[in-house]
PDB file of N, CA and C in Angstrom:
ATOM      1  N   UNK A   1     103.119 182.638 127.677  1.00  0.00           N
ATOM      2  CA  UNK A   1     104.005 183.772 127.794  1.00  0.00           C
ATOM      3  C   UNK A   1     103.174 185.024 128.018  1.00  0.00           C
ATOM      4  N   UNK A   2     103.748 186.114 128.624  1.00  0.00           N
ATOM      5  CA  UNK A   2     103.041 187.771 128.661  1.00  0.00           C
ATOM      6  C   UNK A   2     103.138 188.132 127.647  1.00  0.00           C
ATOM      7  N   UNK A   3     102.202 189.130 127.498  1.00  0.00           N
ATOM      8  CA  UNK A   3     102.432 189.873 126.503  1.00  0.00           C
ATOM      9  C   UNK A   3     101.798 190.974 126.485  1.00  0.00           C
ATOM     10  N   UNK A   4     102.211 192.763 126.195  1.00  0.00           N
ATOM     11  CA  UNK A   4     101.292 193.670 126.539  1.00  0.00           C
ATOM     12  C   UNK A   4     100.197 193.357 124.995  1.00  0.00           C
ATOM     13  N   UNK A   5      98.950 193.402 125.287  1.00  0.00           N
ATOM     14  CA  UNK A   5      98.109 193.348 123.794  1.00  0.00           C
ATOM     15  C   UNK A   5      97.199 194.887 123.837  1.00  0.00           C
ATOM     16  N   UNK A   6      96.882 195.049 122.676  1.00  0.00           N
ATOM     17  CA  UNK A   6      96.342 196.594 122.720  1.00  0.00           C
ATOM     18  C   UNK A   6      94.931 195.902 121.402  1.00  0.00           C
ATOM     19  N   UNK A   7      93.501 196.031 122.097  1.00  0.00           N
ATOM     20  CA  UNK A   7      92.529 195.492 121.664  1.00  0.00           C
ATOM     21  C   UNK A   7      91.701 196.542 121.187  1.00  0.00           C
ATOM     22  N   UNK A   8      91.830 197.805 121.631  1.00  0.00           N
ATOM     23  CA  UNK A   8      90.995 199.018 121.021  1.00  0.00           C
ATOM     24  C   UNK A   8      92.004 200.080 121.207  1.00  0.00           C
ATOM     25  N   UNK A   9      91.952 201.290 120.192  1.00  0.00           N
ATOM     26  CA  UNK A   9      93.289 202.186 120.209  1.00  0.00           C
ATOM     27  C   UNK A   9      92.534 203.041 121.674  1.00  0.00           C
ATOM     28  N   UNK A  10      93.712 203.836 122.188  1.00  0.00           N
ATOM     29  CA  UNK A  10      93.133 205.179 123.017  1.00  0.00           C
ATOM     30  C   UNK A  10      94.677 205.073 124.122  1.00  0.00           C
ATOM     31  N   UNK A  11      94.486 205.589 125.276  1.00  0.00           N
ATOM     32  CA  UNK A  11      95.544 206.154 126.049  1.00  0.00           C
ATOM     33  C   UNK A  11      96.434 204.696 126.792  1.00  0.00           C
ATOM     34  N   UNK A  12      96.922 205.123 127.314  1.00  0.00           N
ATOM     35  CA  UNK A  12      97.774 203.755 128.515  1.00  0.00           C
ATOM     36  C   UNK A  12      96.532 203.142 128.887  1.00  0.00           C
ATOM     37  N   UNK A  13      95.083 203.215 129.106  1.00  0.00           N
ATOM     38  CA  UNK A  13      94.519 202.069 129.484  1.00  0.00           C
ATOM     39  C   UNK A  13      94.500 201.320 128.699  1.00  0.00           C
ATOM     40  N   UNK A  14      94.623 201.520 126.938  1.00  0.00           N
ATOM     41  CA  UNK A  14      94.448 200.453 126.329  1.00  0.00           C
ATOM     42  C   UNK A  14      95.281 199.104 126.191  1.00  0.00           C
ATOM     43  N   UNK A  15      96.369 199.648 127.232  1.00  0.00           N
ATOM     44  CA  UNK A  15      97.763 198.780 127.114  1.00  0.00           C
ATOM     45  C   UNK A  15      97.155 197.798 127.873  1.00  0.00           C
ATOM     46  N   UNK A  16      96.922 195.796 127.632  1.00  0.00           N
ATOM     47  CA  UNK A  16      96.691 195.124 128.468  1.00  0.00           C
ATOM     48  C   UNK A  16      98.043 194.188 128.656  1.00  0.00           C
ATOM     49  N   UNK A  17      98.445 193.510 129.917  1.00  0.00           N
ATOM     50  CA  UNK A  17      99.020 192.721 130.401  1.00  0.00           C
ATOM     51  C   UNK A  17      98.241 191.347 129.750  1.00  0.00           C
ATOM     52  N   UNK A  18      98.426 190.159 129.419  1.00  0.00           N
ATOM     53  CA  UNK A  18      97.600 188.826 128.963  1.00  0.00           C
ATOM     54  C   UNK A  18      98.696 187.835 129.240  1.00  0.00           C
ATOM     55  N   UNK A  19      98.215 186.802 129.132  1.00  0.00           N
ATOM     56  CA  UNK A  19      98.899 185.376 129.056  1.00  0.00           C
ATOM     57  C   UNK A  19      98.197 184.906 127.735  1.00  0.00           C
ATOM     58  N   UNK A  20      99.616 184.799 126.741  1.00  0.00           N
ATOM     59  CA  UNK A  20      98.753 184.086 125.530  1.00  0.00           C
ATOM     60  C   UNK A  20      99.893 183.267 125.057  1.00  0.00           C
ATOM     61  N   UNK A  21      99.705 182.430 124.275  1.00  0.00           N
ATOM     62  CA  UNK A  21     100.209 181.231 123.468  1.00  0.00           C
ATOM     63  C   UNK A  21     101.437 181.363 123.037  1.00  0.00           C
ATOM     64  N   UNK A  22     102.403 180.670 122.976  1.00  0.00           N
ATOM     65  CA  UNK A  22     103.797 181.092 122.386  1.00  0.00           C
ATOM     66  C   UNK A  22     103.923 180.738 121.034  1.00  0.00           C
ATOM     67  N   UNK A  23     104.052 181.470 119.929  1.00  0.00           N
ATOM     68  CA  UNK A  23     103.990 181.013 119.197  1.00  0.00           C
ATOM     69  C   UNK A  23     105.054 180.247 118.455  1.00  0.00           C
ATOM     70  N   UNK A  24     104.490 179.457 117.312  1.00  0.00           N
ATOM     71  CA  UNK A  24     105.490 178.464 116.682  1.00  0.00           C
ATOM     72  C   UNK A  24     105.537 178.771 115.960  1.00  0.00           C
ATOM     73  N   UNK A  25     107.308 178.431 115.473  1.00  0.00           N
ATOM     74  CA  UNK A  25     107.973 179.233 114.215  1.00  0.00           C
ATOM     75  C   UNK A  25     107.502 177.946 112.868  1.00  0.00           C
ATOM     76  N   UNK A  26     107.647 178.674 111.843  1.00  0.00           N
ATOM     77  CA  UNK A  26     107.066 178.014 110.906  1.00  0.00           C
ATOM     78  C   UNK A  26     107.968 177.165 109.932  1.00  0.00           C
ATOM     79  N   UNK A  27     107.996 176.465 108.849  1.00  0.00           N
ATOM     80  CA  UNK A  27     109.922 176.038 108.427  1.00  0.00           C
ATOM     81  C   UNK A  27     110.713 177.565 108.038  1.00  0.00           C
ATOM     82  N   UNK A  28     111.747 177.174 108.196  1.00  0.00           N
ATOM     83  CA  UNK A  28     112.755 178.365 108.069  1.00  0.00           C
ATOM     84  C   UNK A  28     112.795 179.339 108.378  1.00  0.00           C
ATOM     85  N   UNK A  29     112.224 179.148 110.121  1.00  0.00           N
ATOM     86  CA  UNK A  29     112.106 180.233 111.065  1.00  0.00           C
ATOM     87  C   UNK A  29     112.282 179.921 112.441  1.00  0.00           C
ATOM     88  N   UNK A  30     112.675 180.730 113.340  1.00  0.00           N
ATOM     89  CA  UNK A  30     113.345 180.554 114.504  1.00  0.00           C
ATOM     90  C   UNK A  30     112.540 181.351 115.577  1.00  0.00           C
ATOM     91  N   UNK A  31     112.109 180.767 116.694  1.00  0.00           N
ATOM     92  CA  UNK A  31     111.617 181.501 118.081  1.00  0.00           C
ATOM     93  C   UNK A  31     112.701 182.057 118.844  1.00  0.00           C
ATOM     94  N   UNK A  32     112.695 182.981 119.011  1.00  0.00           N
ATOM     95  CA  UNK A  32     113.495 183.867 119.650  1.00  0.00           C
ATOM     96  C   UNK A  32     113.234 184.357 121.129  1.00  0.00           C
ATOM     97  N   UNK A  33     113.548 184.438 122.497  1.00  0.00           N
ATOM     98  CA  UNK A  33     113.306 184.352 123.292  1.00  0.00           C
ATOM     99  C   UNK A  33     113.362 185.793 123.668  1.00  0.00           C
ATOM    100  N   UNK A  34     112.562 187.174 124.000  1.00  0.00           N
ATOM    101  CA  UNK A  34     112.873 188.446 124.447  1.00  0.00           C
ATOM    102  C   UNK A  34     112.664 188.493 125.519  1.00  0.00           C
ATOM    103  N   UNK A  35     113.587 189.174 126.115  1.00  0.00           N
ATOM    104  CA  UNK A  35     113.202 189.351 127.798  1.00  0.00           C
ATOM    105  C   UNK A  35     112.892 191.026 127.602  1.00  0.00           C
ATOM    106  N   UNK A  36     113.314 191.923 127.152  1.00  0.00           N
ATOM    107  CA  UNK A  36     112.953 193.345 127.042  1.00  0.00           C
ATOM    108  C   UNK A  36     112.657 193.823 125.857  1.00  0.00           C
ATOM    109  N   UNK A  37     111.702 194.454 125.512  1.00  0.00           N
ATOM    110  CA  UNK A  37     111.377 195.354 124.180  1.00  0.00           C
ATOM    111  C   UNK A  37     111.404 196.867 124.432  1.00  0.00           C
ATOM    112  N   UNK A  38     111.762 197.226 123.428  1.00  0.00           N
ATOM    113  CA  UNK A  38     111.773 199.036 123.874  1.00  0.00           C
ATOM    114  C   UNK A  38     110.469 199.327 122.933  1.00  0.00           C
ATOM    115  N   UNK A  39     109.794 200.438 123.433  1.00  0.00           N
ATOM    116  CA  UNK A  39     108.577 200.795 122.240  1.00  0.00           C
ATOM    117  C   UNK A  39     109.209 202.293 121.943  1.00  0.00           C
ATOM    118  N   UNK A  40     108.701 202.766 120.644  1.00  0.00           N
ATOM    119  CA  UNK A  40     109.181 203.555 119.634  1.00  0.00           C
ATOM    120  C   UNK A  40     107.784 204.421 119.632  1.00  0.00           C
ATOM    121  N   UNK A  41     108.201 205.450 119.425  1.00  0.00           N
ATOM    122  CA  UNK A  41     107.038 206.591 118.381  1.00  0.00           C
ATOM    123  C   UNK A  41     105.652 205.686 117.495  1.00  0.00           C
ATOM    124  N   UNK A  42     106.513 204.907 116.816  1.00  0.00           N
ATOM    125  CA  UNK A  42     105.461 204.080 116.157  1.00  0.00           C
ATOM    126  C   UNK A  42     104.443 203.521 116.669  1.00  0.00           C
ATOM    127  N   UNK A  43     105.083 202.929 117.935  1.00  0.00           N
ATOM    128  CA  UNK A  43     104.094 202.216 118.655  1.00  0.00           C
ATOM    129  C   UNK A  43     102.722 202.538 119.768  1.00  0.00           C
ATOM    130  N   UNK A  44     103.378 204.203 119.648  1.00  0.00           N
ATOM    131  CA  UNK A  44     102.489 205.187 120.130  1.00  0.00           C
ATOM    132  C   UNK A  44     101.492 205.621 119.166  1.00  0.00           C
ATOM    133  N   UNK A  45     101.983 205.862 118.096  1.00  0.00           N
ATOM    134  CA  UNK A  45     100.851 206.217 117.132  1.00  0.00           C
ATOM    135  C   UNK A  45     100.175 204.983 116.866  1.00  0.00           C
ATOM    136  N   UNK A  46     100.479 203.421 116.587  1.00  0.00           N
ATOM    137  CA  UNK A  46      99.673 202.645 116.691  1.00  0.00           C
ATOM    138  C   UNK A  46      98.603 202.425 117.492  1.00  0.00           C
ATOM    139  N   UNK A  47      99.175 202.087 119.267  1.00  0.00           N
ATOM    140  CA  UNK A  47      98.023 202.544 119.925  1.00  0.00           C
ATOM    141  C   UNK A  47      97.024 203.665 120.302  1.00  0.00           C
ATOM    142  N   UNK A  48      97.352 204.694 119.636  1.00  0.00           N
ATOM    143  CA  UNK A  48      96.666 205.470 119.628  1.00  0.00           C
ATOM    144  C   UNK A  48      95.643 205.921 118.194  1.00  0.00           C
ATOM    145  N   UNK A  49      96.147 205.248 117.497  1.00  0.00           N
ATOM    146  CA  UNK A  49      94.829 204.586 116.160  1.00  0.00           C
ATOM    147  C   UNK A  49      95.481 205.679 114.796  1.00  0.00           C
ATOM    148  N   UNK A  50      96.444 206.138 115.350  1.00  0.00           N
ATOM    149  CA  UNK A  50      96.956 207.349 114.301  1.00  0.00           C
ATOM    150  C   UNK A  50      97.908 206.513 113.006  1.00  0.00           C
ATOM    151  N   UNK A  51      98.420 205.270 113.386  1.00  0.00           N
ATOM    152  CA  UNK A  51      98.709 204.460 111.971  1.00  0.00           C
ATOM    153  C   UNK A  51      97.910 203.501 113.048  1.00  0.00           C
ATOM    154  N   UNK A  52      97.109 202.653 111.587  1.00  0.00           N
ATOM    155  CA  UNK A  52      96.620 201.808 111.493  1.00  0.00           C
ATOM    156  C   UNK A  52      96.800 200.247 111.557  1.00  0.00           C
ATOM    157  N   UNK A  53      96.329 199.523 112.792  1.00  0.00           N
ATOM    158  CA  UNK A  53      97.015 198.327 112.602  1.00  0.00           C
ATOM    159  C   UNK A  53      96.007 197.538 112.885  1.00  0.00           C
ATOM    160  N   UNK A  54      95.593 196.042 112.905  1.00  0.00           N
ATOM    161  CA  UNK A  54      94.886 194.935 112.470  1.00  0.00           C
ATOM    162  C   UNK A  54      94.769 195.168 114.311  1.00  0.00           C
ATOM    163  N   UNK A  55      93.616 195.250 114.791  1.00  0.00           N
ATOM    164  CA  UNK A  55      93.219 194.600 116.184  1.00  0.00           C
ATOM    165  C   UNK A  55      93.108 193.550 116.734  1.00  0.00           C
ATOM    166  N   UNK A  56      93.483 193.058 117.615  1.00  0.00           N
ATOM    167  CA  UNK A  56      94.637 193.166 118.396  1.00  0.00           C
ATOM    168  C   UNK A  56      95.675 193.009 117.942  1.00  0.00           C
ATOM    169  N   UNK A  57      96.222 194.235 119.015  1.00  0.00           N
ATOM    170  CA  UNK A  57      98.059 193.574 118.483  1.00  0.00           C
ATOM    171  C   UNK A  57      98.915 193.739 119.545  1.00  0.00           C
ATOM    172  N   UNK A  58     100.304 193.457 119.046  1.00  0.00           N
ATOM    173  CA  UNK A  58     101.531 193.354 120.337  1.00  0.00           C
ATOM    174  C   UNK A  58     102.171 194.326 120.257  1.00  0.00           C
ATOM    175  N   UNK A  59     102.912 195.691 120.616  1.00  0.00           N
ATOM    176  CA  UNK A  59     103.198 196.957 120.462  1.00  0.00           C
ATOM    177  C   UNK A  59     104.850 196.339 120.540  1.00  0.00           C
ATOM    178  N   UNK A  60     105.635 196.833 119.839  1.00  0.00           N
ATOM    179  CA  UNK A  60     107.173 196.718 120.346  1.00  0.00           C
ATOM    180  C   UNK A  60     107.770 195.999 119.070  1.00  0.00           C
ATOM    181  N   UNK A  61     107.787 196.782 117.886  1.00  0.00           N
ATOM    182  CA  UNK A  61     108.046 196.380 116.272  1.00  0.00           C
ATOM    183  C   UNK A  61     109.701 196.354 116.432  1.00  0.00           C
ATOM    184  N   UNK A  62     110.393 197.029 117.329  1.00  0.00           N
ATOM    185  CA  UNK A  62     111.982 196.610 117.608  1.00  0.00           C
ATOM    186  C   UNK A  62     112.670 195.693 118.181  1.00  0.00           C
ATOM    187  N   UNK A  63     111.765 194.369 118.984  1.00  0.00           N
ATOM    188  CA  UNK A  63     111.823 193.497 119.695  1.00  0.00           C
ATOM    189  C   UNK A  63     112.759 192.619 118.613  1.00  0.00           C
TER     190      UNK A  63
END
C-alpha cells in the first residue's frame, strides 16, 4: 500500500510518497480500508518537529 511517511521533521520535502506493508490487525481488531485522509494542524506541527513523534511516521491522525 502508499503511504505519505515523514522520516526527519522540516518543510513539504520531508513528506515522502513509499510503498510499505499493509498492516495486520491484531485479535479484536479490524483493517480498515482509507482511500482519503485529511491532515490537521497537528499533523503540521508533527512534521515540523514542534510536537514530538517517534520517527518515522504516517501523518493523518483523522484517517
Amino acid at each position: 500500500m502508499n503511504a505519505i511517511r515523514v522520516h526527519a521533521t522540516g518543510g513539504l520535502d520531508a513528506l515522502h510518497l513509499e510503498e510499505i506493508d499493509q498492516p495486520v490487525p491484531g485479535p479484536g481488531q479490524a483493517l480498515v480500508k482509507v482511500a482519503y485522509a485529511g491532515l490537521n494542524f497537528i499533523d503540521i506541527y508533527q512534521r515540523l518537529g514542534q510536537y514530538k513523534m517517534p520517527l518515522p511516521f504516517t501523518p493523518g491522525l483523522e484517517a
